[in-house]
Protein backbone atom coordinates (compact mmCIF):
# COMPACT_ATOMS: atom_id res chain seq x y z
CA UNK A 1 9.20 -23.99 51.04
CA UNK A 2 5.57 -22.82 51.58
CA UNK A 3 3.53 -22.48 55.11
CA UNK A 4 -0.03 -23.91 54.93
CA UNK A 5 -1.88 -22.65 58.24
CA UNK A 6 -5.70 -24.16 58.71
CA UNK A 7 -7.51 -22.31 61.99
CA UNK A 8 -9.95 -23.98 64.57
CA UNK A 9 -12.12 -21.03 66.50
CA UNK A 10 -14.83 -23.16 69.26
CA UNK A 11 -17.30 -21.17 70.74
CA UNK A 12 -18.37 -22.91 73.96
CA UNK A 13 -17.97 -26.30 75.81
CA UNK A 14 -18.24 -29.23 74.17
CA UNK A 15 -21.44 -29.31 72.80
CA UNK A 16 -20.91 -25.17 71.15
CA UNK A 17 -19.34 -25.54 67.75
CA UNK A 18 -16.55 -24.05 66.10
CA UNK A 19 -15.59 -22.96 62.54
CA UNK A 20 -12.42 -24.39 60.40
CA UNK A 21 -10.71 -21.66 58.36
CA UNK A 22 -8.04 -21.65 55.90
CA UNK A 23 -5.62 -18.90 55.24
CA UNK A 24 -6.10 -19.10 51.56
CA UNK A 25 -9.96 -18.41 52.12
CA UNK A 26 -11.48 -21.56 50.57
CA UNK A 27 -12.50 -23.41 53.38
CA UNK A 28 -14.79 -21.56 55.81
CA UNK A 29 -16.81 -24.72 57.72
CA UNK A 30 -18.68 -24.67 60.83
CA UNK A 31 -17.77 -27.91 63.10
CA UNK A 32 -19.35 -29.69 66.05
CA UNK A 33 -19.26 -32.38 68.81
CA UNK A 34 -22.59 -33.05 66.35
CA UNK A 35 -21.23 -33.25 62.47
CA UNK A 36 -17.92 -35.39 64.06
CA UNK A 37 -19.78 -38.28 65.98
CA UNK A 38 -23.90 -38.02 65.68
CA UNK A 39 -23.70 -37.28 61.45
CA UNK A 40 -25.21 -33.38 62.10
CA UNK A 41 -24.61 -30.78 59.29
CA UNK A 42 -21.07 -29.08 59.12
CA UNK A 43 -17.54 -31.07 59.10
CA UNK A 44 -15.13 -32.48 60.62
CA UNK A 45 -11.58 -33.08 61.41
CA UNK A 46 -11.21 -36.82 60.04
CA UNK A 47 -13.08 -35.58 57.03
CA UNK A 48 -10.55 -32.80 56.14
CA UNK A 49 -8.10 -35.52 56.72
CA UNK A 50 -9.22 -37.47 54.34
CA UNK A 51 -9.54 -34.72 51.85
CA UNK A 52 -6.17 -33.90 52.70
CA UNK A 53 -4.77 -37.05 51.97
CA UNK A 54 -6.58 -38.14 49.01
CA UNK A 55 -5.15 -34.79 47.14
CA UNK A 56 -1.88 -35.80 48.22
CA UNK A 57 -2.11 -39.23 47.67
CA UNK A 58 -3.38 -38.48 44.07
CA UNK A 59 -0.63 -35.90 42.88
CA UNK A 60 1.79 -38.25 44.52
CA UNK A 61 0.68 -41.29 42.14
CA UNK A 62 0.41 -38.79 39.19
CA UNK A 63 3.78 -37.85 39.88
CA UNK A 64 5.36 -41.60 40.06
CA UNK A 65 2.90 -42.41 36.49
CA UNK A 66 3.97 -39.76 34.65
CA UNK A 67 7.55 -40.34 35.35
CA UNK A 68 7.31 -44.33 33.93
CA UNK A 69 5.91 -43.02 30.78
CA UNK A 70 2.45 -43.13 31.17
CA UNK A 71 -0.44 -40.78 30.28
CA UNK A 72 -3.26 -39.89 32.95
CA UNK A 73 -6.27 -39.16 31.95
CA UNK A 74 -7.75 -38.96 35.49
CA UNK A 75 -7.28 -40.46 39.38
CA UNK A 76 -9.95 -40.43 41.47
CA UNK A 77 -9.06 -41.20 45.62
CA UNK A 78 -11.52 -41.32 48.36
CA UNK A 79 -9.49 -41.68 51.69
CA UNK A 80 -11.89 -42.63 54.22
CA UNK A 81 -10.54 -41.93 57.75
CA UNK A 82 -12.44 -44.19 60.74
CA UNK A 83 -12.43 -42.86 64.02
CA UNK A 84 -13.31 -45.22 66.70
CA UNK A 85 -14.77 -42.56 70.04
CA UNK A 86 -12.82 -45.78 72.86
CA UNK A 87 -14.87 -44.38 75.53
CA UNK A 88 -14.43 -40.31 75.04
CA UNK A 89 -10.60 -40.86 73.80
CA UNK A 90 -11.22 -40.76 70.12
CA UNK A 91 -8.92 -42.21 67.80
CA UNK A 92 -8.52 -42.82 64.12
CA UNK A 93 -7.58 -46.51 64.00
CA UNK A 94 -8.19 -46.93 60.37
CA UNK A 95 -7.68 -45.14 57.09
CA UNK A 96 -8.92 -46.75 53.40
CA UNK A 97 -7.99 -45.22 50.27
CA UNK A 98 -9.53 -46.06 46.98
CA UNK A 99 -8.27 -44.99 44.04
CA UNK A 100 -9.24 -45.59 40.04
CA UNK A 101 -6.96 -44.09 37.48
CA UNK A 102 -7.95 -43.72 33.84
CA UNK A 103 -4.42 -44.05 32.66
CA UNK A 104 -3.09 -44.73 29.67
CA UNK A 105 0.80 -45.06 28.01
CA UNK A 106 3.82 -47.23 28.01
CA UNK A 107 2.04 -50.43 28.46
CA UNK A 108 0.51 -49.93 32.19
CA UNK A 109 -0.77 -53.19 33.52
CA UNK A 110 -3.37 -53.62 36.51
CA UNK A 111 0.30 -54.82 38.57
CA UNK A 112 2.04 -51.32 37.71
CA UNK A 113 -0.76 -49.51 38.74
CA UNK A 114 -1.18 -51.35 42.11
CA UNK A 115 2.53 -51.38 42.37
CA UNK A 116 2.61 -47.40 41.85
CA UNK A 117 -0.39 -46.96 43.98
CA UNK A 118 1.27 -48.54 46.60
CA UNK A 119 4.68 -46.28 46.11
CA UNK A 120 1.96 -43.42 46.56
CA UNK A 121 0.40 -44.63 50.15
CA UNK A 122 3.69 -45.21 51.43
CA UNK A 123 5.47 -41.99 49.81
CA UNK A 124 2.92 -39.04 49.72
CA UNK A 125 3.77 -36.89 52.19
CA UNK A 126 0.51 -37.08 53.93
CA UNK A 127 0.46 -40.97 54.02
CA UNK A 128 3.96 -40.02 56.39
CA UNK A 129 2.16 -37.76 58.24
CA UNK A 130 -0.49 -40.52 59.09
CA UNK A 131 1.49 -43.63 59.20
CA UNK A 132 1.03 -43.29 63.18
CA UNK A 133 -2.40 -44.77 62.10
CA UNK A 134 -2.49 -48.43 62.77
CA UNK A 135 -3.86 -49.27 59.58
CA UNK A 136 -3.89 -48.40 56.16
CA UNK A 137 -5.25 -50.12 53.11
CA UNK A 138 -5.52 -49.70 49.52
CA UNK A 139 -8.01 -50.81 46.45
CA UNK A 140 -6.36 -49.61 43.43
CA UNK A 141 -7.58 -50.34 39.83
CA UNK A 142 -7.58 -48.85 36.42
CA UNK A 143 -10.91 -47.73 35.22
């Protein structure tokens, strides 16, 4: 078992900004009220949630490929995390991934993939974390 620990510091009310750390030193981002709802510089919660997911999401399907036999060349996932602001009580109502995989080996079909991408949105441990989100959908193809 490993600890992952990602830290928020704000500096003011709501319209200061903040910086996003990481303990392992690769993310240090600034954040504000600005780069999460008007598009400003910085980032964002929902956008590290979507990073977050599409790494999982993507070493999840690799995972399940590899074990029916087939050969990955590469995966590429954009999970795109929607936020609706419902009248200053934010919520993310709707997450998208999209994922291509150049993947070869054991006679994969444009059904297997779909069939393993969808394994990988329900399984990945991140798609868990999430499933409180109302809705998720998938694209999946092979390249």
């Amino acid at each position: 078992m490993a600890d992952h620990a990602g830290k928020a510091v704000w500096n003011g009310d709501i319209k200061g900004s903040g910086t996003l750390t990481t303990d392992s030193g690769q993310l240090n981002a600034p954040y504000s009220a600005g780069s999460r709802f008007e598009g400003q510089p910085g980032t964002n919660p929902e956008e590290l949630i979507g990073a977050a997911h599409a790494g999982c999401y993507t070493m999840y399907l690799t995972s399940v490929l590899t074990k029916h036999g087939h050969t990955i060349e590469n995966i590429t996932t954009t999970s795109t995390v929607t936020m609706n602001p419902n009248n200053g009580h934010p919520v993310i109502e709707h997450i998208h991934v999209h994922t291509v995989g150049k993947v070869t080996g054991a006679g994969i079909t444009p059904d297997d993939f779909q069939k393993h991408a969808e394994d990988a949105k329900t399984n990945c441990p991140v798609s868990k974390v999430l499933s409180a989100v109302p809705k998720m959908t998938l694209e999946a193809k092979l390249a």
